[in-house]
Protein backbone atom coordinates (compact mmCIF):
# COMPACT_ATOMS: atom_id res chain seq x y z
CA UNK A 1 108.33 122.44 184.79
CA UNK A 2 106.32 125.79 183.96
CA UNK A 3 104.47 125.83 180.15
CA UNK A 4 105.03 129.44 178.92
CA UNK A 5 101.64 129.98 177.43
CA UNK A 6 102.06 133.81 176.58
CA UNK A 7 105.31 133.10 174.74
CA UNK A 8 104.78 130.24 172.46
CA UNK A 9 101.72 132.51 171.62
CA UNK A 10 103.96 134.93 170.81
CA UNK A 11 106.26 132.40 169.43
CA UNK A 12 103.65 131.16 167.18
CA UNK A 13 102.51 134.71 166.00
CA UNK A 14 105.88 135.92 164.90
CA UNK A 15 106.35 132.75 162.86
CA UNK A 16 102.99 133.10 161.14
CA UNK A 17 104.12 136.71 160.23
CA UNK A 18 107.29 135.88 159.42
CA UNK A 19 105.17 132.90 156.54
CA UNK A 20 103.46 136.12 155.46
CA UNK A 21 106.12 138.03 155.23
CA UNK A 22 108.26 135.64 153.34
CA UNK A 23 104.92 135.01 150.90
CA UNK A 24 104.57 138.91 150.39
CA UNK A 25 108.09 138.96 149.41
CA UNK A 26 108.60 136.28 146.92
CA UNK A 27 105.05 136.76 145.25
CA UNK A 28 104.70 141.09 145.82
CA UNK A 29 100.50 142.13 146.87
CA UNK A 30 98.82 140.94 144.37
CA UNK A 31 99.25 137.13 145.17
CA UNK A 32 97.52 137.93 148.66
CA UNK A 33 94.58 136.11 147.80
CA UNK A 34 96.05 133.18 145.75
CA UNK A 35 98.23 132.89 148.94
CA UNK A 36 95.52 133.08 151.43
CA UNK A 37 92.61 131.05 149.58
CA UNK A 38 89.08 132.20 151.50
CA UNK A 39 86.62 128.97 150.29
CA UNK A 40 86.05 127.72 146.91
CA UNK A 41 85.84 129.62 143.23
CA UNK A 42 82.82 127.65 142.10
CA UNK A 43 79.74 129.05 141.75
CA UNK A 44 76.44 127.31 142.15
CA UNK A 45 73.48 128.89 139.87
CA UNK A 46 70.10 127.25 140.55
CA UNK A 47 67.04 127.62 137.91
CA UNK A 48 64.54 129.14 138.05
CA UNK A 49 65.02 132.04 139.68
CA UNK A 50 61.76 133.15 141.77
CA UNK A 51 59.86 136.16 141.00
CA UNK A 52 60.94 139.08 143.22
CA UNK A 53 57.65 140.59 144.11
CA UNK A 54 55.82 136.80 144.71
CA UNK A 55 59.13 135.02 145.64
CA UNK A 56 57.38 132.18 143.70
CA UNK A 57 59.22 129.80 141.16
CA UNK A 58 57.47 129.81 137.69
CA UNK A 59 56.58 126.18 136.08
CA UNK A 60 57.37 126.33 132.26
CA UNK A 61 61.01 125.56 132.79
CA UNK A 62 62.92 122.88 134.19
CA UNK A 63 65.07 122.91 137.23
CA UNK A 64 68.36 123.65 136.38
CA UNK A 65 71.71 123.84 138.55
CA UNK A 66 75.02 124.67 137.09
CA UNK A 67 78.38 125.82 137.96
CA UNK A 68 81.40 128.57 137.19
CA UNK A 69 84.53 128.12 137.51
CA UNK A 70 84.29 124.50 138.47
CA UNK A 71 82.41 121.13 138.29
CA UNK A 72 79.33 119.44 139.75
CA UNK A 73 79.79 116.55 142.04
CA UNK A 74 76.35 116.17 143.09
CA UNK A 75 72.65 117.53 142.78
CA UNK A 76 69.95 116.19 144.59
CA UNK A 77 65.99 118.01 143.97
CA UNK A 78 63.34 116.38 145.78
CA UNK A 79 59.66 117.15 145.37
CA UNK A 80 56.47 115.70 147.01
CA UNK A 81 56.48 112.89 145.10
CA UNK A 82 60.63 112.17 145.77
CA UNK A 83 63.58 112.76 144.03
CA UNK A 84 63.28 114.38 141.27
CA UNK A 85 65.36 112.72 137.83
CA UNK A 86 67.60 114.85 136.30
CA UNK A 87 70.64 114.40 133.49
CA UNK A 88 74.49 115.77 133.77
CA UNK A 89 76.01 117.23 130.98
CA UNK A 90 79.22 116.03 129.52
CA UNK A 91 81.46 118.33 131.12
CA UNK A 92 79.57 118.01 134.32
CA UNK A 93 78.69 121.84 134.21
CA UNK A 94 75.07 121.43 134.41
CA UNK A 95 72.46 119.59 135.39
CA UNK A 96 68.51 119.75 134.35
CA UNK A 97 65.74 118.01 135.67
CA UNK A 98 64.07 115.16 133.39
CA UNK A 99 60.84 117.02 133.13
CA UNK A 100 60.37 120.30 131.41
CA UNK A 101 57.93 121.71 133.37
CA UNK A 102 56.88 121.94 137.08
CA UNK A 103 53.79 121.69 138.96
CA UNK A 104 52.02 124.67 140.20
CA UNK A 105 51.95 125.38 144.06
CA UNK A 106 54.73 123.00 145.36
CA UNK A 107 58.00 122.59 147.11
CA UNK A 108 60.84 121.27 145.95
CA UNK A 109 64.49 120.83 147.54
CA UNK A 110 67.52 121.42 146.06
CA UNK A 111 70.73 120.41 146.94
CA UNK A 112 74.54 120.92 145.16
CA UNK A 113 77.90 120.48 145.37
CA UNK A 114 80.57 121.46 143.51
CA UNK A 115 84.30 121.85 143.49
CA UNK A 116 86.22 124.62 141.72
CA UNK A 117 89.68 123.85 139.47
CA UNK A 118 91.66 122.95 142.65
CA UNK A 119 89.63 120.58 143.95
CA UNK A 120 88.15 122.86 147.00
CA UNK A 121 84.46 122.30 147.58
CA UNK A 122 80.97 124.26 148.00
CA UNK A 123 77.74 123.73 148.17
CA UNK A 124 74.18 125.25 148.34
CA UNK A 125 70.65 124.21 148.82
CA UNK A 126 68.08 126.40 147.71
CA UNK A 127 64.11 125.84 148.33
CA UNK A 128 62.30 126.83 145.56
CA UNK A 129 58.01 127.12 145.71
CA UNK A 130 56.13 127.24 142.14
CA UNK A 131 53.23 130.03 142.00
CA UNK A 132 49.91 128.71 142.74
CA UNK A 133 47.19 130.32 140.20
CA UNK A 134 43.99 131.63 140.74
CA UNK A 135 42.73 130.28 138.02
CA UNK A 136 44.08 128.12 134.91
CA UNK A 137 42.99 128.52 131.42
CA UNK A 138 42.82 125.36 128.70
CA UNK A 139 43.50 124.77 125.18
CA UNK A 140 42.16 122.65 122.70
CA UNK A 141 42.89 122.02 118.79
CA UNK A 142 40.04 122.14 116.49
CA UNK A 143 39.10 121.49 112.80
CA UNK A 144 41.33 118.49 112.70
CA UNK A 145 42.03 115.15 114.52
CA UNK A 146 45.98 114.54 115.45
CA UNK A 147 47.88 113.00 112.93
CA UNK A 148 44.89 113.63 110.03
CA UNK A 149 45.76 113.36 106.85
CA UNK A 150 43.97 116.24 105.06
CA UNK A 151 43.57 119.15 102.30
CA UNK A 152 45.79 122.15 102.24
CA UNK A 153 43.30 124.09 103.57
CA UNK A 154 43.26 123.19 106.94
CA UNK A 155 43.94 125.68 109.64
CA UNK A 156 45.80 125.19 112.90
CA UNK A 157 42.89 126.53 115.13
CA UNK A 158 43.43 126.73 119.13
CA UNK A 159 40.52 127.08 121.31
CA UNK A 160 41.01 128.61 124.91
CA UNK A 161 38.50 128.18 127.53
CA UNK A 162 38.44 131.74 128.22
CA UNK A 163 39.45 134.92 126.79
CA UNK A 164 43.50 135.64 126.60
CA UNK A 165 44.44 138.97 127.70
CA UNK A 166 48.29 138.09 127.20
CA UNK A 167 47.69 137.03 123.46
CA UNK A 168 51.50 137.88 122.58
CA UNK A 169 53.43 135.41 125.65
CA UNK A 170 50.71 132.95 124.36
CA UNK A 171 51.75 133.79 120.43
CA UNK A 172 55.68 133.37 121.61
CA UNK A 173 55.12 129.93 122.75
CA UNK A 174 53.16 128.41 119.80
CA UNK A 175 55.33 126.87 117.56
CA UNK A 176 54.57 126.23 113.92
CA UNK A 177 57.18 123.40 112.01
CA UNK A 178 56.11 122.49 108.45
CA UNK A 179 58.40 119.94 106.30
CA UNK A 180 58.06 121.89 103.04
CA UNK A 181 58.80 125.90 103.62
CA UNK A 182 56.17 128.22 103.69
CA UNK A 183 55.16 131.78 105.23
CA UNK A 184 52.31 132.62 107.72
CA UNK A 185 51.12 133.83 110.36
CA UNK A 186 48.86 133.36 113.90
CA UNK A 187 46.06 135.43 113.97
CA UNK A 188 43.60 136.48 117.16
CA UNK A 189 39.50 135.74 116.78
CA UNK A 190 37.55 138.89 117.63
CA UNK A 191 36.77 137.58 121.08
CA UNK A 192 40.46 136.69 121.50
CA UNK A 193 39.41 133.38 122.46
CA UNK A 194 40.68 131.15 120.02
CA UNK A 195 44.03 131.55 117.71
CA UNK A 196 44.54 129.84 114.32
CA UNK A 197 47.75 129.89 112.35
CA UNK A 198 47.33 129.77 108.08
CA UNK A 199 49.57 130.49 105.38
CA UNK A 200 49.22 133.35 103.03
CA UNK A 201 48.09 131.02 100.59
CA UNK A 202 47.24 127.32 101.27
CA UNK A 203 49.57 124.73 102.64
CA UNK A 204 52.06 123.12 100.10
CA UNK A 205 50.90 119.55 98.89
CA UNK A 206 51.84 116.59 100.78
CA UNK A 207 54.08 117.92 103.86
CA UNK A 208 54.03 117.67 107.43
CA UNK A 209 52.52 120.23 109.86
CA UNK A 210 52.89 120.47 113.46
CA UNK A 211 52.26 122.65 116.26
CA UNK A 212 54.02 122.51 119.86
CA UNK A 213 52.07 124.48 122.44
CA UNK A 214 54.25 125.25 125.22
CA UNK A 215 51.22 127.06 127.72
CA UNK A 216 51.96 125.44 130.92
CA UNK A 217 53.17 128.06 133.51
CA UNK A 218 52.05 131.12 130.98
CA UNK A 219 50.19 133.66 132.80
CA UNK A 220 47.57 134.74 129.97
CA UNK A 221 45.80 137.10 132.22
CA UNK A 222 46.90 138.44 135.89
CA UNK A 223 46.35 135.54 138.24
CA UNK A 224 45.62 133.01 135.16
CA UNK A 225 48.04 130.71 134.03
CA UNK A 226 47.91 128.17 131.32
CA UNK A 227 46.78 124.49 132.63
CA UNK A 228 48.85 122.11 130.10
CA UNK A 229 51.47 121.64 127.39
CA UNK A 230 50.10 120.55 124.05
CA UNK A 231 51.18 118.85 120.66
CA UNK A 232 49.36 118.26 117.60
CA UNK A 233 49.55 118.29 113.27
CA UNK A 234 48.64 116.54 110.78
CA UNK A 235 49.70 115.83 107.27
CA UNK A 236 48.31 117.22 103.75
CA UNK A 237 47.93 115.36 100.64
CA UNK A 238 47.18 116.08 97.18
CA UNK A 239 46.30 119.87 96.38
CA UNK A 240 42.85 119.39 95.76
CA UNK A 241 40.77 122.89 95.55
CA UNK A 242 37.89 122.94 93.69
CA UNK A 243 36.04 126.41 92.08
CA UNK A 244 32.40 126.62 91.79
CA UNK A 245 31.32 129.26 89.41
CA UNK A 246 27.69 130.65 90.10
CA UNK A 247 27.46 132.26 86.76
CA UNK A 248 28.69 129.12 84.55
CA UNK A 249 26.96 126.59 87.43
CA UNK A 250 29.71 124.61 86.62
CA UNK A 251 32.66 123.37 89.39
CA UNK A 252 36.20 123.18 88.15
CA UNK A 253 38.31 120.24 90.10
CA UNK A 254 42.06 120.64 89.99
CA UNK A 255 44.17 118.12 91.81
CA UNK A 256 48.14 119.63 92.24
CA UNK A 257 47.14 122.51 90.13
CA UNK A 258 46.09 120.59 86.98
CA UNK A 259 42.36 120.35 86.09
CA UNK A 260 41.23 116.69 86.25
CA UNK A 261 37.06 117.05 86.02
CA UNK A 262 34.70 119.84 85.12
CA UNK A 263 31.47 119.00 86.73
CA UNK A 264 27.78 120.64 86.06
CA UNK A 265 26.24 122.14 89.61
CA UNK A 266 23.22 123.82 90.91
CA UNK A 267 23.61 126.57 93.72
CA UNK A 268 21.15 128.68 95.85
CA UNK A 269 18.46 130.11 94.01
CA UNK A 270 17.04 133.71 94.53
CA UNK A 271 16.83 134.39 98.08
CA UNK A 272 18.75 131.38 99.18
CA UNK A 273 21.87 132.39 97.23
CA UNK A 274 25.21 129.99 97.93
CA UNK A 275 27.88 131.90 100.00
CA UNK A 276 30.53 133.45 98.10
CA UNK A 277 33.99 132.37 99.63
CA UNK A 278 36.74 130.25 100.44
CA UNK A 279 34.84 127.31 102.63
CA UNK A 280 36.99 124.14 102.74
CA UNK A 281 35.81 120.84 103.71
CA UNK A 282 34.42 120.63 107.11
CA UNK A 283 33.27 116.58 106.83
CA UNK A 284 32.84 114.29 105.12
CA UNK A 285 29.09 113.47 106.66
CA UNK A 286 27.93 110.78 103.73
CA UNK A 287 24.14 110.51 104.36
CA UNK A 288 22.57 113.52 105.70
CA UNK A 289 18.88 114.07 106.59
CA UNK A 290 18.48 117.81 105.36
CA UNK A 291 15.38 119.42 107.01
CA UNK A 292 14.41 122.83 105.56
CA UNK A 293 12.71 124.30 109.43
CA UNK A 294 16.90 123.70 110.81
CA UNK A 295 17.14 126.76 108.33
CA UNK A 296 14.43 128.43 109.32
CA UNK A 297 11.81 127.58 106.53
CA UNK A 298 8.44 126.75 108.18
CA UNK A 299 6.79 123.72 107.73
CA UNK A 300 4.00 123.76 105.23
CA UNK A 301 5.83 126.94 103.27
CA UNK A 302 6.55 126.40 99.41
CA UNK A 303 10.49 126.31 99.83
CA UNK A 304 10.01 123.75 102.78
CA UNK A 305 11.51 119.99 102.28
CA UNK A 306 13.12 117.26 104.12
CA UNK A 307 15.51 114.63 102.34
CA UNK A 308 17.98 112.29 102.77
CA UNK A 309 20.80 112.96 100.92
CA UNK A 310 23.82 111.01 99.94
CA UNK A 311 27.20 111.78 99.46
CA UNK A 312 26.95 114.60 101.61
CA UNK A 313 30.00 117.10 102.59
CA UNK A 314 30.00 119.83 104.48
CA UNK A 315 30.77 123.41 104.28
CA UNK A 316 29.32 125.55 106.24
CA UNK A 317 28.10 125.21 110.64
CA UNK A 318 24.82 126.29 108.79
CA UNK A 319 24.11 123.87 106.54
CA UNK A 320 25.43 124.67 103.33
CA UNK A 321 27.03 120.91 101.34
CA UNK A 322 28.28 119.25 98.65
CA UNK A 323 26.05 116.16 97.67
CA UNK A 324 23.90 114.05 95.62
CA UNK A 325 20.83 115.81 93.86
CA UNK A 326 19.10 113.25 91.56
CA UNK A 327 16.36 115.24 91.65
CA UNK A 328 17.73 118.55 89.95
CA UNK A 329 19.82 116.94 87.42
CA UNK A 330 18.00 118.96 84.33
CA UNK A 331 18.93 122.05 86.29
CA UNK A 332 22.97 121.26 86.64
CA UNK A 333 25.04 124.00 84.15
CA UNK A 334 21.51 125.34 82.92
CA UNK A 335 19.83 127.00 86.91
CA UNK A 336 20.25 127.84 90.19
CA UNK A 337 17.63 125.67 92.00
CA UNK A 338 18.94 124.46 95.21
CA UNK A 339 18.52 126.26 98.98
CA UNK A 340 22.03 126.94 99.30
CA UNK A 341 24.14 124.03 98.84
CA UNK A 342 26.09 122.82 95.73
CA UNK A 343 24.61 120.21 94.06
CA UNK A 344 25.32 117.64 91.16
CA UNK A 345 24.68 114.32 89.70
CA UNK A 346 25.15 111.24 91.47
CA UNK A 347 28.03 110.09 89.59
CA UNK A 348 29.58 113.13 90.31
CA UNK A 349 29.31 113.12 93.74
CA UNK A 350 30.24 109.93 94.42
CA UNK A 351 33.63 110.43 92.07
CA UNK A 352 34.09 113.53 93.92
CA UNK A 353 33.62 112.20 97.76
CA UNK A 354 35.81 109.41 97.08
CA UNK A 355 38.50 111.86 95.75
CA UNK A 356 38.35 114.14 98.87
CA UNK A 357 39.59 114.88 102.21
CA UNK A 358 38.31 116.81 105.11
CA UNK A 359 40.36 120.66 104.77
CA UNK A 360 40.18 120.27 100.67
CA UNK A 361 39.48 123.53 99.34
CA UNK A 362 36.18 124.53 97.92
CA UNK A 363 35.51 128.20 96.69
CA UNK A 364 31.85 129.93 95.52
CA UNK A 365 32.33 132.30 93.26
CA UNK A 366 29.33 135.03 91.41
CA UNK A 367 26.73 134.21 93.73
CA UNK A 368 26.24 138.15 95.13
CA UNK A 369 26.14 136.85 99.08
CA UNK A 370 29.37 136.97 100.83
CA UNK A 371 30.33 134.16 103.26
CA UNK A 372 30.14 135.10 106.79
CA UNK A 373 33.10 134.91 108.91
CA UNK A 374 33.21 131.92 111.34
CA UNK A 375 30.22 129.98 109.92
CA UNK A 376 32.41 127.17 109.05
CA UNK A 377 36.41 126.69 108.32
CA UNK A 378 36.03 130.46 106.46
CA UNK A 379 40.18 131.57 107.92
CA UNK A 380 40.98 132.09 104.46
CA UNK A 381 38.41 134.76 103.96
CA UNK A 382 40.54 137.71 105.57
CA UNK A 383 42.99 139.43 103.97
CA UNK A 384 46.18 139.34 104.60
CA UNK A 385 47.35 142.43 105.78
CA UNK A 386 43.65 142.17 108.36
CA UNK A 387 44.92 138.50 109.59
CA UNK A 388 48.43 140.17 110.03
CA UNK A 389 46.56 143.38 111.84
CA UNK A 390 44.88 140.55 114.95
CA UNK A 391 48.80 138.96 115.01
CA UNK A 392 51.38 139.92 118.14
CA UNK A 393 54.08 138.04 116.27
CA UNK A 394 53.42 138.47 112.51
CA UNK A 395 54.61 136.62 109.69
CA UNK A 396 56.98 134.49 110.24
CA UNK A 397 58.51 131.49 107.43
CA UNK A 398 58.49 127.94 108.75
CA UNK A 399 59.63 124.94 106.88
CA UNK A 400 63.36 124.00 105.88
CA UNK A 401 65.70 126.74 104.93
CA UNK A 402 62.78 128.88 106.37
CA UNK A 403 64.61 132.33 106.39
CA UNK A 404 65.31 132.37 102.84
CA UNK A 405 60.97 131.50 102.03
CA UNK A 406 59.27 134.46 100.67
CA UNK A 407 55.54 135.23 100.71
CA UNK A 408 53.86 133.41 97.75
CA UNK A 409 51.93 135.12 95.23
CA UNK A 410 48.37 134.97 95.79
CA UNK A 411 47.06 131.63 94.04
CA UNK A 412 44.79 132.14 91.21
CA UNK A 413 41.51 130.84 92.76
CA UNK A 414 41.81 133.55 95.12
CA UNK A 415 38.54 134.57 95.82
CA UNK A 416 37.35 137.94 94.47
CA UNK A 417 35.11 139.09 96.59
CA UNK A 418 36.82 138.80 100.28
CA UNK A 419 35.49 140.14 104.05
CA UNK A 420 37.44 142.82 105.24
């Protein structure tokens, strides 16, 4: 017996028409696709999406995949290492990648599937390759050791290994958190290699600071990207800031805002005058040899000496301290007999070493020289509205409740005579 190929073809086609027919009937046109399902409503959305001039992935985000209209049943990234680890959310929407960021210049694999409401599946695999710098550029805090405890005058100073042309994606990623509220602001260096971060005023007594640089992956300058994530902070203690007086030679100590010891001082005589300004504490050095010719005197001049001296804290890259001076002890309160640094009794010093920290204030007042502007920790020595002028980001409150901080008044050992 014969099979009639052409008409259970034609068989078959008038009973799929007829199906269609009936569908169109009972459900009208707009149930054609609902009827006729064409593949799967989930979406897969793979992170990060590659630059569209480069094609190249960039590195200061994890790899994320998630879905629409569906779930996730599987996601699989491998790099040249292996798989990479990643975590599902709840809901199983979305999955990231373990690590936040991504090395620069390589490969990695990824592969999803997904299946919408209804159970049909999808899936995608996507290649994605990281840009590969030119160049990188590092960071590094200074001033302060991680996890210091130390005075409220302590910047958060970053130092770059080159100059940073994109100072504002750099500002953006620096991220200031402070556990008592406060207001203030990053500000650029003139050779916008190096960023530091102050309050208006000093830091509030006894609170946590810290700072999360998130550089990896930014490009600070075409072709130039930053090398590495870093974290640092510290912690302050007591409010300790401490107001020499050229004109009385005498240094006022407050601790927390209350005066605790008034101490007679020598500063810089005529022609080696004490700089006028906010300097705090650079170290804590103890027992110093001071040799006049690092300053410039020549040996055999008058003014020329060499000494070891005790008790010794610094203020200044240049040499002015803080320390013992036994020898000019009839001259404390009464003249101005020193080459530059602050001195006072041995009693005194010792008291006063043992009572501070590395970042506690110390401000020169009525001495007619101003201090010079990165000869030491001297931040605090710009105005305001000049430290906002170098910012990309301005001010900005940190701390709890940080929105609702306002700007302090300026404290009242502000120093008179500030560089512009």
């Amino acid at each position: 017996m014969g099979y009639d190929v052409a008409g259970t073809k034609a068989r078959r086609s008038a009973i799929a028409l007829g199906g269609v027919a009936g569908l169109l009937a009972l459900s009208g046109c707009a149930s054609i696709t609902s009827a006729i399902k064409d593949g799967s409503d989930a979406v897969i959305e793979v992170l990060p999406i590659p630059d569209q001039v480069s094609t190249t992935a960039p590195v200061h985000s994890p790899i994320v995949v998630r879905v629409q209209e569906g779930r996730l049943t599987d996601v699989a990234v491998t790099g040249p290492k292996g798989p990479l680890l990643g975590t599902m959310n709840e809901s199983q929407t979305q999955w990231t990648s373990n690590s936040s960021t991504l090395n620069f210049g390589t490969q990695y694999a990824v592969s999803a599937k997904a299946v919408d409401v209804e159970g049909t599946p999808t899936e995608r695999s996507v290649e994605l390759v990281t840009v590969k710098p030119k160049k990188t550029v590092d960071g590094q805090f200074s001033y302060f050791m991680n996890n210091d405890t130390v005075g409220v005058g302590m910047p958060l100073r970053i130092e770059f290994s080159q100059p940073i042309k994109n100072r504002k994606a750099v500002e953006q990623n620096l991220k200031v958190t402070s556990s008592k509220p406060t207001v203030g602001a990053w500000s650029w260096a003139s050779d916008n290699q190096s960023v530091t971060f102050r309050p208006q005023t000093f830091w509030p007594a006894n609170s946590k600071i810290k700072v999360n640089a998130a550089l990896k992956g930014i490009q600070t300058s075409p072709g130039i990207y930053g090398e590495r994530d870093m974290t640092a902070g510290f912690k302050t203690g007591a409010s300790m800031v401490s107001t020499v007086d050229a004109n009385t030679l005498t240094m006022t100590v407050r601790k927390n805002g209350k005066v605790i010891r008034k101490i007679p001082v020598t500063t810089g005589k005529s022609g080696f005058e004490t700089r006028s300004g906010i300097k705090p504490i650079m170290g804590k050095e103890g027992t110093v040899v001071m040799d006049a010719a690092s300053g410039g005197t020549p040996v055999g001049s008058a003014d020329y000496y060499r000494l070891t001296v005790h008790y010794s804290m610094r203020l200044t890259s240049s040499g002015e301290f803080v320390h013992a001076a036994p020898w000019s002890t009839g001259s404390q309160g009464r003249s101005s007999v020193s080459h530059g640094c602050v001195g006072m009794s041995t009693g005194n010093a010792i008291w006063l070493y043992d009572q501070s920290k590395v970042g506690d204030v110390v401000e020169v007042k009525n001495t007619g020289r101003k201090q010079d502007l990165g000869n030491g920790i001297t931040e605090w020595n710009v105005k305001w509205a000049k430290w906002l002028a170098r910012s990309k980001t301005g001010e900005q409150a940190v701390g709890p409740a940080a929105a609702k901080v306002k700007p302090p008044a300026p404290a009242a050992t502000t120093v008179s005579s500030v560089v512009g």
